[in-house]
PDB file of N, CA and C in Angstrom:
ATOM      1  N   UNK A   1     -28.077  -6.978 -19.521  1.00  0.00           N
ATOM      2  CA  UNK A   1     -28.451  -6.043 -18.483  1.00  0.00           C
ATOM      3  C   UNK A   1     -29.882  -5.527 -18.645  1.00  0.00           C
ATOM      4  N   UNK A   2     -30.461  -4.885 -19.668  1.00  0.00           N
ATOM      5  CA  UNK A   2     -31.608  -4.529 -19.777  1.00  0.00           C
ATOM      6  C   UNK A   2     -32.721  -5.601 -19.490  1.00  0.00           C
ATOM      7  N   UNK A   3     -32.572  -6.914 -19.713  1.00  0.00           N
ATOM      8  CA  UNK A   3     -33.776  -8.041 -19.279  1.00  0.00           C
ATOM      9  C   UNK A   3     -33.734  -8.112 -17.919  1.00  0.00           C
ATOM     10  N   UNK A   4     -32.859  -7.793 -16.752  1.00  0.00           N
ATOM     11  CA  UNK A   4     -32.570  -7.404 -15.319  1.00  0.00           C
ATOM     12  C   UNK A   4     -33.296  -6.487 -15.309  1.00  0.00           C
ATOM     13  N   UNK A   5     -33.116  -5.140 -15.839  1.00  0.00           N
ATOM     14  CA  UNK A   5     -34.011  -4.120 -15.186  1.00  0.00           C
ATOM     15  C   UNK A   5     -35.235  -3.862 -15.459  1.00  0.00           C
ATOM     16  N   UNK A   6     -35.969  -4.772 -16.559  1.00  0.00           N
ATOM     17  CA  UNK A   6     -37.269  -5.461 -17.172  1.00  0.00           C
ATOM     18  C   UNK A   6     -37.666  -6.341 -15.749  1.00  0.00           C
ATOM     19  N   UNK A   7     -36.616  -7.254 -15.647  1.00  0.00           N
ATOM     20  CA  UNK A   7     -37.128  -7.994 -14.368  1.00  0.00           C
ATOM     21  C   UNK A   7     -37.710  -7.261 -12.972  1.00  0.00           C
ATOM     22  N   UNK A   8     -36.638  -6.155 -12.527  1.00  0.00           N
ATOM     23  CA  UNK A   8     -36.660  -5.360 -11.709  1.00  0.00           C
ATOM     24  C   UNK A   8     -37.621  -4.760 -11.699  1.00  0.00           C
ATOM     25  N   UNK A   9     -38.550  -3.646 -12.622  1.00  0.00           N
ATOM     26  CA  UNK A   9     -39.354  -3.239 -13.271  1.00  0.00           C
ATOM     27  C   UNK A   9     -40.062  -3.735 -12.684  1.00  0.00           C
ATOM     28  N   UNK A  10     -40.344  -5.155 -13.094  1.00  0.00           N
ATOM     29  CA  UNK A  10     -41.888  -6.102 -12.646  1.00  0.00           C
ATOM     30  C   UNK A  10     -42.181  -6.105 -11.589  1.00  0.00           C
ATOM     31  N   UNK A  11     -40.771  -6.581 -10.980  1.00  0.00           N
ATOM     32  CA  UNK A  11     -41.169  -7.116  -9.635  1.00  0.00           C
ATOM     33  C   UNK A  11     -41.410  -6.094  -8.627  1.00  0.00           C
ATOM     34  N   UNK A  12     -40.927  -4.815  -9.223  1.00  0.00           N
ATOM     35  CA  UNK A  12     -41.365  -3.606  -8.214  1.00  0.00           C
ATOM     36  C   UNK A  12     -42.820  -3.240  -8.390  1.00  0.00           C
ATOM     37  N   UNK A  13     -43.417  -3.303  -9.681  1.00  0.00           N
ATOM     38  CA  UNK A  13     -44.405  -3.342 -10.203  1.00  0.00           C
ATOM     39  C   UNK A  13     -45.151  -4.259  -9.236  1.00  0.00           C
ATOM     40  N   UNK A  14     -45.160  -5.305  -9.384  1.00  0.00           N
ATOM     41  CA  UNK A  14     -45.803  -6.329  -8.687  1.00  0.00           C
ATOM     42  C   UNK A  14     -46.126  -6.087  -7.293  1.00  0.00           C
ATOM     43  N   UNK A  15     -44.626  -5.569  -6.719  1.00  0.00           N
ATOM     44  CA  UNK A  15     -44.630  -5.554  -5.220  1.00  0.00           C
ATOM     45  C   UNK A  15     -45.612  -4.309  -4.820  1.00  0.00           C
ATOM     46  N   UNK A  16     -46.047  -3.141  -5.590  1.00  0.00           N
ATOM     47  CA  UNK A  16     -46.981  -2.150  -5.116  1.00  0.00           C
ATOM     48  C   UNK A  16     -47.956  -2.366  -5.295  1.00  0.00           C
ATOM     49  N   UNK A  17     -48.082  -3.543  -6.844  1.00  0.00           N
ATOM     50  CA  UNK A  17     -50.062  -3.730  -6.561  1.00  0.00           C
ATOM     51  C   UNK A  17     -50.223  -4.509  -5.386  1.00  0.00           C
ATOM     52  N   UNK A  18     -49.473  -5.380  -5.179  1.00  0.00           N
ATOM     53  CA  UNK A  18     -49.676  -6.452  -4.268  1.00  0.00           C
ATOM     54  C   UNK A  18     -50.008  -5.516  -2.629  1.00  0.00           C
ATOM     55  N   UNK A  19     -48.830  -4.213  -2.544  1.00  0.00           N
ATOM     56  CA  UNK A  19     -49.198  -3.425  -1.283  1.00  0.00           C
ATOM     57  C   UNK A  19     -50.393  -2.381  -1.594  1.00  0.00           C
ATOM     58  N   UNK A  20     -50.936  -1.727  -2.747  1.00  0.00           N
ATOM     59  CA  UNK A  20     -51.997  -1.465  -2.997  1.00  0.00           C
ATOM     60  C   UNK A  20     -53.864  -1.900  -2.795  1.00  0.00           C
ATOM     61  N   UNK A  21     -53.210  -3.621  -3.049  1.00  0.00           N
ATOM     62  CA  UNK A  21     -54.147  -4.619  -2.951  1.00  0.00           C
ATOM     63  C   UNK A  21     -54.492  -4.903  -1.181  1.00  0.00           C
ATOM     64  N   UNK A  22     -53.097  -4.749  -0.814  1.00  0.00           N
ATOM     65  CA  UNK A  22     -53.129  -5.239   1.141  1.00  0.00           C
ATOM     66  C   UNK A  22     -53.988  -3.526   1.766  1.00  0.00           C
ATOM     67  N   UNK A  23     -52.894  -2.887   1.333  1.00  0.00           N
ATOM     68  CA  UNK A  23     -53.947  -1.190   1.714  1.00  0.00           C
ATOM     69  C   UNK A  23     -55.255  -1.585   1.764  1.00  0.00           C
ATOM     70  N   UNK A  24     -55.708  -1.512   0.363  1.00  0.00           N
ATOM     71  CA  UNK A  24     -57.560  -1.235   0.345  1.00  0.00           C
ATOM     72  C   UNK A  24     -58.165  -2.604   1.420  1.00  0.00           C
ATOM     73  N   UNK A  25     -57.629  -3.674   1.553  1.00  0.00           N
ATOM     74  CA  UNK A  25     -58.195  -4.937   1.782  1.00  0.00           C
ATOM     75  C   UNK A  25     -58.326  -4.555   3.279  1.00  0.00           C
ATOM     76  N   UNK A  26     -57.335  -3.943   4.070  1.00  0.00           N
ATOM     77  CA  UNK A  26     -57.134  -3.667   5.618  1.00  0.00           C
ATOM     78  C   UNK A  26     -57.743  -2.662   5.692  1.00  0.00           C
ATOM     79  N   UNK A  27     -57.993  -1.525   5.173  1.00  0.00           N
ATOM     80  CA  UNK A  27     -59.266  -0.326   4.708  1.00  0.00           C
ATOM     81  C   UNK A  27     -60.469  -0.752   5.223  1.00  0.00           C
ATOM     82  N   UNK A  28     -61.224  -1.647   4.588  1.00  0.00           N
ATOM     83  CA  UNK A  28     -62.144  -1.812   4.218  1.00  0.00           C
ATOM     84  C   UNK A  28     -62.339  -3.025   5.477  1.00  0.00           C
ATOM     85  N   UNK A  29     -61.640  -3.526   6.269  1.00  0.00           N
ATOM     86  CA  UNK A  29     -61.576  -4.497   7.052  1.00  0.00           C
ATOM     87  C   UNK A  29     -61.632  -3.339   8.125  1.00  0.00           C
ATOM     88  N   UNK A  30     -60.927  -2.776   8.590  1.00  0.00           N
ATOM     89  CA  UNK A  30     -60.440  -1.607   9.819  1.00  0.00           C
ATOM     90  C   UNK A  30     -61.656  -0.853   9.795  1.00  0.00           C
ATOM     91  N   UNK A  31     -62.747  -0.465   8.651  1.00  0.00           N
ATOM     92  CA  UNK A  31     -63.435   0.420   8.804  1.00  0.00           C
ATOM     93  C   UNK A  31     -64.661  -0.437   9.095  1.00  0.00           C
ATOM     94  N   UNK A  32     -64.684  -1.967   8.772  1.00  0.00           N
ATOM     95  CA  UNK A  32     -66.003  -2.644   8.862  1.00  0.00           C
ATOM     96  C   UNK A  32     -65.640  -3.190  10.233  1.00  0.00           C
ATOM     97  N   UNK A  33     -64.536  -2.478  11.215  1.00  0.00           N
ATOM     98  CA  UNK A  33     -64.672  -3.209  12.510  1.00  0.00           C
ATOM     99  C   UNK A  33     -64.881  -1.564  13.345  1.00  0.00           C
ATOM    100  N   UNK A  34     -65.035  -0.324  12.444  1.00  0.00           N
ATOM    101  CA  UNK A  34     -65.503   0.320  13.212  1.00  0.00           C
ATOM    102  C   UNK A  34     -63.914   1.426  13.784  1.00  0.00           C
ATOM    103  N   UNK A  35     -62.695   0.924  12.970  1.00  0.00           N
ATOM    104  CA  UNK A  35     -61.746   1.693  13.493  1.00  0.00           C
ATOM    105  C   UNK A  35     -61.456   2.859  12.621  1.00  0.00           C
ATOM    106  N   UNK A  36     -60.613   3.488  13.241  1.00  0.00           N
ATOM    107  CA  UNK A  36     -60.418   4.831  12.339  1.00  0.00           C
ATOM    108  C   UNK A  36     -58.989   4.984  12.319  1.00  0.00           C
ATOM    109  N   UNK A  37     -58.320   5.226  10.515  1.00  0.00           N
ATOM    110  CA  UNK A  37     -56.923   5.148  10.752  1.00  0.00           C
ATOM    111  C   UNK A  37     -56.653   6.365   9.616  1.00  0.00           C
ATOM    112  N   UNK A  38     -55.593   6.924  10.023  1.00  0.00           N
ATOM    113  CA  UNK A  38     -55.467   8.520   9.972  1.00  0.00           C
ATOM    114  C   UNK A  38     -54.206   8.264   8.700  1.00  0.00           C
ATOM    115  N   UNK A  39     -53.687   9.325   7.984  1.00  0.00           N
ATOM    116  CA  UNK A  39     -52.695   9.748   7.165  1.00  0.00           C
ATOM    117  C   UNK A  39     -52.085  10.876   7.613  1.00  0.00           C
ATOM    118  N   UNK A  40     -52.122  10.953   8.887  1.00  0.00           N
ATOM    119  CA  UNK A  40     -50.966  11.845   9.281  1.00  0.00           C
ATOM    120  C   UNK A  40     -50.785  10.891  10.071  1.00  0.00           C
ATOM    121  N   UNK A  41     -49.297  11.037  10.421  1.00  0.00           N
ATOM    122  CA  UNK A  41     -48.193  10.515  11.124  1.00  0.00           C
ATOM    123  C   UNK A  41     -48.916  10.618  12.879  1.00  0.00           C
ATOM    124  N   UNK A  42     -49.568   9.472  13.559  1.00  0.00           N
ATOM    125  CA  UNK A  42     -49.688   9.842  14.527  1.00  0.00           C
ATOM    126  C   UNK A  42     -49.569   7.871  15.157  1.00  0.00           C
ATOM    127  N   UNK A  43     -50.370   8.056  16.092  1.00  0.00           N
ATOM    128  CA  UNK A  43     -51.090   6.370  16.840  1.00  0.00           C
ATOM    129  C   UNK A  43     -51.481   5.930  15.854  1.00  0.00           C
ATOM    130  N   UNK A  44     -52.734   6.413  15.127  1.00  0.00           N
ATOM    131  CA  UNK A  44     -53.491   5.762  14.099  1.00  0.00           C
ATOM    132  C   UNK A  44     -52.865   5.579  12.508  1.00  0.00           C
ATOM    133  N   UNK A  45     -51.651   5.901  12.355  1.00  0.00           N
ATOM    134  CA  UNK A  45     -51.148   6.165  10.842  1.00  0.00           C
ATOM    135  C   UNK A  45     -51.336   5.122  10.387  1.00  0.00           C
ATOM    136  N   UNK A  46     -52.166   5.208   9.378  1.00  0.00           N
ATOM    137  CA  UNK A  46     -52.203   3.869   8.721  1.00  0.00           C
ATOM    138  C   UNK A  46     -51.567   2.783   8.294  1.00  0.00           C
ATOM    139  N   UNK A  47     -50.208   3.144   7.377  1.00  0.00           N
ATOM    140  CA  UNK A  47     -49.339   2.343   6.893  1.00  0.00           C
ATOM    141  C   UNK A  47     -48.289   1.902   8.147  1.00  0.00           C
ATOM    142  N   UNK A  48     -48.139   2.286  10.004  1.00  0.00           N
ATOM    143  CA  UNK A  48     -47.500   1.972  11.095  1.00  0.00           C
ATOM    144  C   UNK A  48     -48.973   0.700  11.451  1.00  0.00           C
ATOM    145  N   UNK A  49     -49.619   0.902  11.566  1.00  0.00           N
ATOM    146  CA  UNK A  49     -50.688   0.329  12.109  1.00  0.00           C
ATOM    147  C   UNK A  49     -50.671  -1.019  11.243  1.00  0.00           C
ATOM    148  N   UNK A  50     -51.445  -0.268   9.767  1.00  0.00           N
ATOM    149  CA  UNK A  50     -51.113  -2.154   9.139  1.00  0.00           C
ATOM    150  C   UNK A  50     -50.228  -3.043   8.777  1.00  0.00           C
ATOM    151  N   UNK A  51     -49.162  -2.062   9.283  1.00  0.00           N
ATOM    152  CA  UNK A  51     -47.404  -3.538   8.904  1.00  0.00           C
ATOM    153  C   UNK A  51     -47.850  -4.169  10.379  1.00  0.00           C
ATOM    154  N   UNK A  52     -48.241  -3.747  11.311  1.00  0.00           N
ATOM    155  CA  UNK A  52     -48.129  -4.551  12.369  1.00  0.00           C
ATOM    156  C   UNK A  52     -49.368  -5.468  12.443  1.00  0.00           C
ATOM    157  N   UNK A  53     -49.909  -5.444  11.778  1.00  0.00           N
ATOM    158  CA  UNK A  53     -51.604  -5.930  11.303  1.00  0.00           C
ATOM    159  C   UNK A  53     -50.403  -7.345  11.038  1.00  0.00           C
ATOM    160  N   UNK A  54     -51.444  -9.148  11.412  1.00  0.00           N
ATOM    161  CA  UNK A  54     -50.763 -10.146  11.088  1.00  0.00           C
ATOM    162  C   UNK A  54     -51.184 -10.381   9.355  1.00  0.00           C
ATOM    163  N   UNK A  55     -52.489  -9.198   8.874  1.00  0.00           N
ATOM    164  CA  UNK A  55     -53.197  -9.449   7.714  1.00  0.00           C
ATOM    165  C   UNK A  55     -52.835  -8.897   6.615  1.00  0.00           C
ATOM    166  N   UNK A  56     -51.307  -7.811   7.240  1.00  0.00           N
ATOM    167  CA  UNK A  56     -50.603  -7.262   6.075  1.00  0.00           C
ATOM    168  C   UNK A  56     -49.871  -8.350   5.010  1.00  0.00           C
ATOM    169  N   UNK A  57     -49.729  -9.564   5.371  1.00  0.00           N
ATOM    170  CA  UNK A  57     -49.112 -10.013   4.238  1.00  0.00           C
ATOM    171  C   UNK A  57     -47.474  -9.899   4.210  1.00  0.00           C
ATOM    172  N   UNK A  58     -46.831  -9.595   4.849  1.00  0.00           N
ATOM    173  CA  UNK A  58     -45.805  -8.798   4.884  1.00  0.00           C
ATOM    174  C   UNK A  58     -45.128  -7.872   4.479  1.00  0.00           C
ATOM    175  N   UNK A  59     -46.169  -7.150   4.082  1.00  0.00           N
ATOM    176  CA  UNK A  59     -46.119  -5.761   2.834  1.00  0.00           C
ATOM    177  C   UNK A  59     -45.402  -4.680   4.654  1.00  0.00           C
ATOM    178  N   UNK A  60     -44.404  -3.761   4.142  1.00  0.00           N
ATOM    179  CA  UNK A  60     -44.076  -3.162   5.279  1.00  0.00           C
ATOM    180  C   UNK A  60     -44.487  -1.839   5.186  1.00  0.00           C
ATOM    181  N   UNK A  61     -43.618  -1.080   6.346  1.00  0.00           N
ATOM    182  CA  UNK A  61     -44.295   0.197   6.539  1.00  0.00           C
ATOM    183  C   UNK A  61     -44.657   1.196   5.391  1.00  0.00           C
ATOM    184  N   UNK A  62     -43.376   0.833   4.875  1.00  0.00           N
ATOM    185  CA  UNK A  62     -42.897   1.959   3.582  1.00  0.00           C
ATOM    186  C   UNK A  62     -43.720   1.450   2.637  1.00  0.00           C
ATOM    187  N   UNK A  63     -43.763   0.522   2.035  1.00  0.00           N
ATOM    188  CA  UNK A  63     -44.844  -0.041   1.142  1.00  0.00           C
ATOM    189  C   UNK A  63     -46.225   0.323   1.097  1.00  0.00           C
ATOM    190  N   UNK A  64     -46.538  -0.223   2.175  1.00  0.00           N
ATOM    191  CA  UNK A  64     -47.814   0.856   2.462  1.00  0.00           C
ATOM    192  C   UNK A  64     -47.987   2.132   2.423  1.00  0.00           C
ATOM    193  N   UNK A  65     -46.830   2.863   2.850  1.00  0.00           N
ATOM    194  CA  UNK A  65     -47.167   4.296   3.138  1.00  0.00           C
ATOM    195  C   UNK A  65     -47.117   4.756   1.435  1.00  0.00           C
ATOM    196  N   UNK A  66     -46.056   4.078   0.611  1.00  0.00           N
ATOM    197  CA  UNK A  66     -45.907   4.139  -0.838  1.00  0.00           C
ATOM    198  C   UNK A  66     -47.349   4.078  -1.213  1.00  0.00           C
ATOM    199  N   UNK A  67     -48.039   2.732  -1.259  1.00  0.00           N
ATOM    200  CA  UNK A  67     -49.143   2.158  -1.974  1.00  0.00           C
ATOM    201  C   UNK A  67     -50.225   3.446  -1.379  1.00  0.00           C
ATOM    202  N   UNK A  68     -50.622   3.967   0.321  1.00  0.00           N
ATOM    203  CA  UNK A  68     -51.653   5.160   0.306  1.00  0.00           C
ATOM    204  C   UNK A  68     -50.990   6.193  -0.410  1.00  0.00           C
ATOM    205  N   UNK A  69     -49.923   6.763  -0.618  1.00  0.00           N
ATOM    206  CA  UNK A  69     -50.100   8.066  -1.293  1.00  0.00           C
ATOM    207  C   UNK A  69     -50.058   8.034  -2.832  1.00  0.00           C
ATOM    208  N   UNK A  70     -49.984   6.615  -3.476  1.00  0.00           N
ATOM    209  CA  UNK A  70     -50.555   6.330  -5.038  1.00  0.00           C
ATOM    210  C   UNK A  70     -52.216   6.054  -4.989  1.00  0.00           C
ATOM    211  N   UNK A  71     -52.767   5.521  -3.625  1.00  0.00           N
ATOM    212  CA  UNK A  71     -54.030   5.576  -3.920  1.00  0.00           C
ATOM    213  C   UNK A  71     -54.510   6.933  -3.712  1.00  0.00           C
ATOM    214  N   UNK A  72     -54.249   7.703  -2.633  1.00  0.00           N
ATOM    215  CA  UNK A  72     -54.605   8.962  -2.638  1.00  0.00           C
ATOM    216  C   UNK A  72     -54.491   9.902  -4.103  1.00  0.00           C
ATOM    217  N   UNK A  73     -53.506   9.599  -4.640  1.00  0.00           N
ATOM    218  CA  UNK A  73     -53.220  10.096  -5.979  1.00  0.00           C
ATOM    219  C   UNK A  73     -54.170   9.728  -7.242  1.00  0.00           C
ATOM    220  N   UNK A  74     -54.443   8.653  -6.799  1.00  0.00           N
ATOM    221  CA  UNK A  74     -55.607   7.887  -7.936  1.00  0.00           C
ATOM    222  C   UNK A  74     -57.105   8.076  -7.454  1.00  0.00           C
ATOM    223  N   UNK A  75     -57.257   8.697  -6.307  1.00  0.00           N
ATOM    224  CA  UNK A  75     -58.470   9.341  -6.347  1.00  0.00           C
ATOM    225  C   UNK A  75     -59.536   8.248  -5.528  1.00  0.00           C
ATOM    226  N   UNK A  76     -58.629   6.852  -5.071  1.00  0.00           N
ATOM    227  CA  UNK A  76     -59.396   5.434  -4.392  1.00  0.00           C
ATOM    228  C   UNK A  76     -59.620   5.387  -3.390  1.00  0.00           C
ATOM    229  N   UNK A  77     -59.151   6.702  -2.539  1.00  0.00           N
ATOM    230  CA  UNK A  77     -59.111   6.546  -1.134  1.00  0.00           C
ATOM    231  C   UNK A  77     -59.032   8.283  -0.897  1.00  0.00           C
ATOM    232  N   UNK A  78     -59.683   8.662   0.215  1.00  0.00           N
ATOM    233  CA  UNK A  78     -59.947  10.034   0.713  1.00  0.00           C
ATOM    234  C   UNK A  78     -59.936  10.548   2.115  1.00  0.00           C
ATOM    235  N   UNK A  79     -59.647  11.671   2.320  1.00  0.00           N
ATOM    236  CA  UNK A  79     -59.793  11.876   4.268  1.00  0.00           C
ATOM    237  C   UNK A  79     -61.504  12.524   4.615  1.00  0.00           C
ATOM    238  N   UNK A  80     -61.934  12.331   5.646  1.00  0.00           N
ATOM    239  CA  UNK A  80     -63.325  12.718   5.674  1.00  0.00           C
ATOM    240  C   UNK A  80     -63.256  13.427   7.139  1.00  0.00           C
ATOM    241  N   UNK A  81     -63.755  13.896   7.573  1.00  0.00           N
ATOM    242  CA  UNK A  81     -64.043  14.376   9.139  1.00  0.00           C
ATOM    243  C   UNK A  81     -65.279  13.561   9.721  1.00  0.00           C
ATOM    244  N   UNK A  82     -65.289  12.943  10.813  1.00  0.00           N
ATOM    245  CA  UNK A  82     -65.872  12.205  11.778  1.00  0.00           C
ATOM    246  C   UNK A  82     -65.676  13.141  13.247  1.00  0.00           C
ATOM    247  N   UNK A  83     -66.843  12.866  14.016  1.00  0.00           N
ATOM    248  CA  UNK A  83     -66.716  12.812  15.372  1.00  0.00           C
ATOM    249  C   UNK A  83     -67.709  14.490  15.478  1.00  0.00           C
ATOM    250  N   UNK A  84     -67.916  14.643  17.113  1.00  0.00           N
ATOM    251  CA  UNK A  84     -68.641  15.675  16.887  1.00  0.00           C
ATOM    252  C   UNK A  84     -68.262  17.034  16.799  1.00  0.00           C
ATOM    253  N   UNK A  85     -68.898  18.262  17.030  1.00  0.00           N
ATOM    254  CA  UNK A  85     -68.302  19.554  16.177  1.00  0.00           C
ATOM    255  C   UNK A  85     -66.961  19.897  17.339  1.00  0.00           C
ATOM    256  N   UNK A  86     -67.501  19.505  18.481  1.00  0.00           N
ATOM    257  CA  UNK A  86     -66.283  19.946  19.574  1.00  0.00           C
ATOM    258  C   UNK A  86     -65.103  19.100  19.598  1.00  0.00           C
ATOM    259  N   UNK A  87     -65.249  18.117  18.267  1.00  0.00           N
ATOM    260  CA  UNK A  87     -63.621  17.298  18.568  1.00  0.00           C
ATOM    261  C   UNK A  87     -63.546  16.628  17.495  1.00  0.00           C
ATOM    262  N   UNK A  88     -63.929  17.344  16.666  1.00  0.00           N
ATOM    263  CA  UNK A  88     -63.340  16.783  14.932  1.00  0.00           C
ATOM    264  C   UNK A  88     -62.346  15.885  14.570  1.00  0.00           C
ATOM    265  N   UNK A  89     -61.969  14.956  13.490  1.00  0.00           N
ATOM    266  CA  UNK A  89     -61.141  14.140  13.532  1.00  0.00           C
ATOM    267  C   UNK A  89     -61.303  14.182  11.961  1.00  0.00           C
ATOM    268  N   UNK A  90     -59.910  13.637  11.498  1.00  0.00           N
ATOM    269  CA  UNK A  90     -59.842  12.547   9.929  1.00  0.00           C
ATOM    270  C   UNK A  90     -59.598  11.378   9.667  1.00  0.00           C
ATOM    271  N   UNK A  91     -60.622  10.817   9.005  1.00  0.00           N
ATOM    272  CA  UNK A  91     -59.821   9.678   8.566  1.00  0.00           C
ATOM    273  C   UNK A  91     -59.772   9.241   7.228  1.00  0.00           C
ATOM    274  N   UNK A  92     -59.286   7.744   7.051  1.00  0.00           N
ATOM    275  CA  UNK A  92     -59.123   7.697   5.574  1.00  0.00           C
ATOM    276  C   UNK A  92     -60.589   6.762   5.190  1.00  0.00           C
ATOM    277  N   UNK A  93     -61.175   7.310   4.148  1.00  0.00           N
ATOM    278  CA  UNK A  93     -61.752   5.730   3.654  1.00  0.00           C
ATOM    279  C   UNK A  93     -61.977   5.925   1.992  1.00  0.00           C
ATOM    280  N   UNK A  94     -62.872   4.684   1.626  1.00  0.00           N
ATOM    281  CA  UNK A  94     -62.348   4.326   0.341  1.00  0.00           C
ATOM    282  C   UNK A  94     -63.668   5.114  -0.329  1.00  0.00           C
ATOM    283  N   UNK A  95     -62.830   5.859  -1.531  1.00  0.00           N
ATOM    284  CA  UNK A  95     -64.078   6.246  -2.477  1.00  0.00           C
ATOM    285  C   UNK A  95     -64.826   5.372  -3.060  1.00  0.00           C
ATOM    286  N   UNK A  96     -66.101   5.606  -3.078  1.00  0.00           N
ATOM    287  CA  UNK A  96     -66.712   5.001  -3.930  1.00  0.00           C
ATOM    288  C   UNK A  96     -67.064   4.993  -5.127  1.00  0.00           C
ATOM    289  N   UNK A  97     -67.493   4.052  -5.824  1.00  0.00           N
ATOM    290  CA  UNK A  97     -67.401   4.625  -7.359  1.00  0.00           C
ATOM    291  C   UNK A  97     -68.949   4.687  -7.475  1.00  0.00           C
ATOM    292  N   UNK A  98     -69.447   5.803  -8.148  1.00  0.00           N
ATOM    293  CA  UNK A  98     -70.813   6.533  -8.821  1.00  0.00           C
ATOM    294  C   UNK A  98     -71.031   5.870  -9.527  1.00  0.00           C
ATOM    295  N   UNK A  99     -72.647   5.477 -10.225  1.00  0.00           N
ATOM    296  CA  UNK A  99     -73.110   5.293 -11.188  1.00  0.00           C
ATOM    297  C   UNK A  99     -73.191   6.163 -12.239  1.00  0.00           C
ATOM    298  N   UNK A 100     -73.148   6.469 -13.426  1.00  0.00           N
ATOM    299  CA  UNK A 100     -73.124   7.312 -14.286  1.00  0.00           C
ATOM    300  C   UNK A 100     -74.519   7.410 -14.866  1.00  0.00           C
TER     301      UNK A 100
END
Protein backbone atom coordinates (compact mmCIF):
# COMPACT_ATOMS: atom_id res chain seq x y z
CA UNK A 1 0.00 0.00 0.00
CA UNK A 2 2.46 2.69 0.81
CA UNK A 3 4.39 2.35 -2.86
CA UNK A 4 0.54 3.32 -4.19
CA UNK A 5 0.41 6.34 -2.26
CA UNK A 6 4.24 7.16 -3.26
CA UNK A 7 2.78 6.59 -6.70
CA UNK A 8 -0.21 8.79 -6.04
CA UNK A 9 2.00 11.40 -4.47
CA UNK A 10 3.88 11.76 -7.84
CA UNK A 11 1.49 11.75 -10.05
CA UNK A 12 -0.42 14.49 -8.26
CA UNK A 13 2.83 16.09 -7.96
CA UNK A 14 3.39 15.89 -11.54
CA UNK A 15 -0.11 16.78 -12.51
CA UNK A 16 0.30 20.52 -10.78
CA UNK A 17 3.69 21.26 -12.20
CA UNK A 18 2.51 20.22 -15.42
CA UNK A 19 -0.84 22.76 -14.64
CA UNK A 20 1.59 25.30 -13.14
CA UNK A 21 3.75 25.00 -16.27
CA UNK A 22 0.27 25.40 -18.69
CA UNK A 23 -0.79 28.60 -16.22
CA UNK A 24 2.44 30.66 -16.71
CA UNK A 25 2.80 29.45 -20.53
CA UNK A 26 -1.05 30.85 -21.36
CA UNK A 27 -0.01 34.02 -19.04
CA UNK A 28 2.53 35.03 -20.86
CA UNK A 29 0.82 34.08 -24.28
CA UNK A 30 -2.73 35.99 -23.27
CA UNK A 31 -0.71 38.96 -22.17
CA UNK A 32 1.67 39.02 -25.39
CA UNK A 33 -1.70 39.07 -27.41
CA UNK A 34 -2.69 42.01 -25.41
CA UNK A 35 -5.57 40.23 -23.27
CA UNK A 36 -6.40 40.71 -19.80
CA UNK A 37 -7.45 37.80 -17.50
CA UNK A 38 -8.69 38.47 -14.02
CA UNK A 39 -8.64 36.17 -10.58
CA UNK A 40 -11.85 36.95 -9.60
CA UNK A 41 -14.54 34.85 -10.71
CA UNK A 42 -15.97 36.78 -13.63
CA UNK A 43 -15.86 36.58 -18.02
CA UNK A 44 -12.19 36.93 -17.75
CA UNK A 45 -11.32 34.29 -14.83
CA UNK A 46 -8.46 32.91 -15.74
CA UNK A 47 -8.43 29.28 -14.90
CA UNK A 48 -12.56 29.29 -16.92
CA UNK A 49 -10.91 30.98 -19.81
CA UNK A 50 -7.76 28.72 -20.16
CA UNK A 51 -9.46 25.16 -19.83
CA UNK A 52 -11.31 26.35 -22.78
CA UNK A 53 -8.01 27.64 -24.40
CA UNK A 54 -7.19 24.46 -27.19
CA UNK A 55 -3.40 25.38 -25.59
CA UNK A 56 -4.37 24.21 -22.14
CA UNK A 57 -3.15 20.84 -22.69
CA UNK A 58 -5.99 19.42 -21.02
CA UNK A 59 -5.12 20.69 -17.68
CA UNK A 60 -8.90 21.66 -16.40
CA UNK A 61 -10.64 24.26 -14.63
CA UNK A 62 -9.79 23.22 -11.17
CA UNK A 63 -6.24 22.53 -11.97
CA UNK A 64 -5.65 25.68 -13.03
CA UNK A 65 -7.51 27.50 -10.59
CA UNK A 66 -5.28 25.04 -8.06
CA UNK A 67 -1.91 25.77 -10.01
CA UNK A 68 -2.91 30.19 -9.86
CA UNK A 69 -3.48 30.20 -6.24
CA UNK A 70 0.06 28.13 -5.61
CA UNK A 71 1.56 30.58 -7.97
CA UNK A 72 0.01 33.47 -6.32
CA UNK A 73 1.33 31.92 -3.13
CA UNK A 74 4.85 31.61 -4.50
CA UNK A 75 5.02 35.10 -5.26
CA UNK A 76 5.22 34.18 -9.62
CA UNK A 77 2.32 35.83 -10.51
CA UNK A 78 0.49 39.17 -9.19
CA UNK A 79 -2.76 41.46 -9.73
CA UNK A 80 -1.88 45.01 -11.07
CA UNK A 81 -4.48 47.78 -12.00
CA UNK A 82 -4.72 48.78 -15.74
CA UNK A 83 -7.04 51.06 -17.58
CA UNK A 84 -7.78 54.69 -16.91
CA UNK A 85 -8.54 56.48 -13.46
CA UNK A 86 -12.41 56.52 -14.39
CA UNK A 87 -12.55 52.67 -14.93
CA UNK A 88 -9.88 50.83 -13.19
CA UNK A 89 -9.44 47.17 -13.67
CA UNK A 90 -7.12 43.97 -12.42
CA UNK A 91 -5.32 41.76 -13.82
CA UNK A 92 -2.97 38.99 -13.40
CA UNK A 93 0.60 39.00 -14.70
CA UNK A 94 3.82 37.38 -14.10
CA UNK A 95 6.43 38.72 -11.65
CA UNK A 96 9.46 39.34 -12.67
CA UNK A 97 12.53 38.35 -11.26
CA UNK A 98 15.16 41.39 -10.15
CA UNK A 99 18.66 41.44 -10.53
CA UNK A 100 20.41 41.50 -7.27
Amino acid sequence: MPAAIGENSFAAQASQSKAERVFMSMLRAYHDEGRFISASPSANFAPAVFAKDSRSEGVTKRGLNDAMNALFAANCIKMVEHGPASKRRTCIVIVEATAE
